[in-house]
Protein backbone atom coordinates (compact mmCIF):
# COMPACT_ATOMS: atom_id res chain seq x y z
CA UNK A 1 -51.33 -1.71 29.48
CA UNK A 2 -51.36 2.03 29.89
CA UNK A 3 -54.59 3.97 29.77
CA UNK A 4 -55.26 5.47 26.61
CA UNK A 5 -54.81 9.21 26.21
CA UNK A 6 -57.64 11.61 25.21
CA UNK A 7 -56.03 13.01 22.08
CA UNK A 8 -56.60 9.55 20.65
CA UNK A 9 -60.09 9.77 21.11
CA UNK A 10 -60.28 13.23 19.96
CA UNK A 11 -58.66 12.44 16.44
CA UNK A 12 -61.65 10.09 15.63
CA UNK A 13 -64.52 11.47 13.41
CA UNK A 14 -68.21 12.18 15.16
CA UNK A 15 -69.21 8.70 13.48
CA UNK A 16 -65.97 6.85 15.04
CA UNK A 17 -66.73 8.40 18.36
CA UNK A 18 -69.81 7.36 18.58
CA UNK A 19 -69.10 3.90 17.65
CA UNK A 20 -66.42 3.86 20.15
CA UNK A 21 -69.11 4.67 22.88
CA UNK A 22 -71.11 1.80 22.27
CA UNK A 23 -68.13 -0.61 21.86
CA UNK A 24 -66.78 0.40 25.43
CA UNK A 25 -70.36 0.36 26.97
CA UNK A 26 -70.97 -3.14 25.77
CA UNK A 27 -67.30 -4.08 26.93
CA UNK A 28 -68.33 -3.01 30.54
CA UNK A 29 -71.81 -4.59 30.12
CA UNK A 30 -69.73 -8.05 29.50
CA UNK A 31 -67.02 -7.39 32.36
CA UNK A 32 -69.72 -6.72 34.68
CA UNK A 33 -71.14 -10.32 33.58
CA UNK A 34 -68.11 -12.24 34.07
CA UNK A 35 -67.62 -10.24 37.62
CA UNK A 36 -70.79 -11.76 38.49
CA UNK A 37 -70.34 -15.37 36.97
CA UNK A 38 -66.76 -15.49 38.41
CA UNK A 39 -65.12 -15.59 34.86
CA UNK A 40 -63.34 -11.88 35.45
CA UNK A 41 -59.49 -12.35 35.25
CA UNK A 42 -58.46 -8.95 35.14
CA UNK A 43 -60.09 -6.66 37.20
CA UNK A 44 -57.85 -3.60 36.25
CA UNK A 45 -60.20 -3.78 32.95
CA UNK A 46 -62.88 -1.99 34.53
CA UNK A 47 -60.40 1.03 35.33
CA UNK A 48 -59.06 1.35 31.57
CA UNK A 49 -62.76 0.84 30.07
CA UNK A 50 -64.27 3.47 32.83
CA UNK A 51 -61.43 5.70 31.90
CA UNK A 52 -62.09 4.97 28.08
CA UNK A 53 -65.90 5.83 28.10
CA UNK A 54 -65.20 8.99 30.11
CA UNK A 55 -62.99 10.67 27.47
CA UNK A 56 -64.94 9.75 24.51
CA UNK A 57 -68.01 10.99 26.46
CA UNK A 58 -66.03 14.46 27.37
CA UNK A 59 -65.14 14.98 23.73
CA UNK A 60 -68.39 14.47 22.72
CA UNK A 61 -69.88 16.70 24.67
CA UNK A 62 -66.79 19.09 23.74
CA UNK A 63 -67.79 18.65 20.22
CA UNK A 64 -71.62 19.19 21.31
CA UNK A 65 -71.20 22.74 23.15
CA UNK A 66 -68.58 23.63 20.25
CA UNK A 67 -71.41 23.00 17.90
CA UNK A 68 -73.93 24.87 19.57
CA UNK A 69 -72.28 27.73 20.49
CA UNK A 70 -71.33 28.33 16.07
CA UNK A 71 -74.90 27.69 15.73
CA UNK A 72 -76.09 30.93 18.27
CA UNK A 73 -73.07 32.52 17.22
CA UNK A 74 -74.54 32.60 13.46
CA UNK A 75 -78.16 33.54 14.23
C-alpha cells in the first residue's frame, strides 16, 4: 500500500478534514494498543497513519494561516 498523497487530503472540505483527523488519531490510538497487547500484524501501519495525520494536519494549518491572513488583509 502506497502512502497517500497530500493533494488527496487537500481536496476534502474543512468539515472532511477535520473528521479525517480524528479518524487517523483514533487509528493510531488502537495500533498503539495492539503494539502493546501483541495483536499488531503490520507494523508498517504506524508509518502510513503518521504520514496520514501529518498532511491533514499541514493543510489545516495551510487553510488556518490562509484564513487569517484574508482576515488582516480586509481590516
Amino acid at each position: 500500500m502506497p502512502l497517500p498523497k497530500i493533494s488527496e487530503a487537500r481536496e476534502l472540505n474543512d468539515e472532511r478534514l477535520g473528521e479525517e483527523i480524528v479518524a487517523v488519531k483514533r487509528q493510531l490510538f488502537q495500533l498503539r494498543l495492539q503494539k502493546a497487547t501483541r495483536q499488531l500484524e503490520k507494523p508498517h501501519q504506524f508509518k502510513h497513519a503518521r504520514h496520514r495525520l501529518s498532511q491533514l494536519l499541514t493543510v489545516e494549518g495551510e487553510r488556518k494561516r490562509a484564513a487569517s491572513l484574508s482576515d488582516q488583509e480586509q481590516k
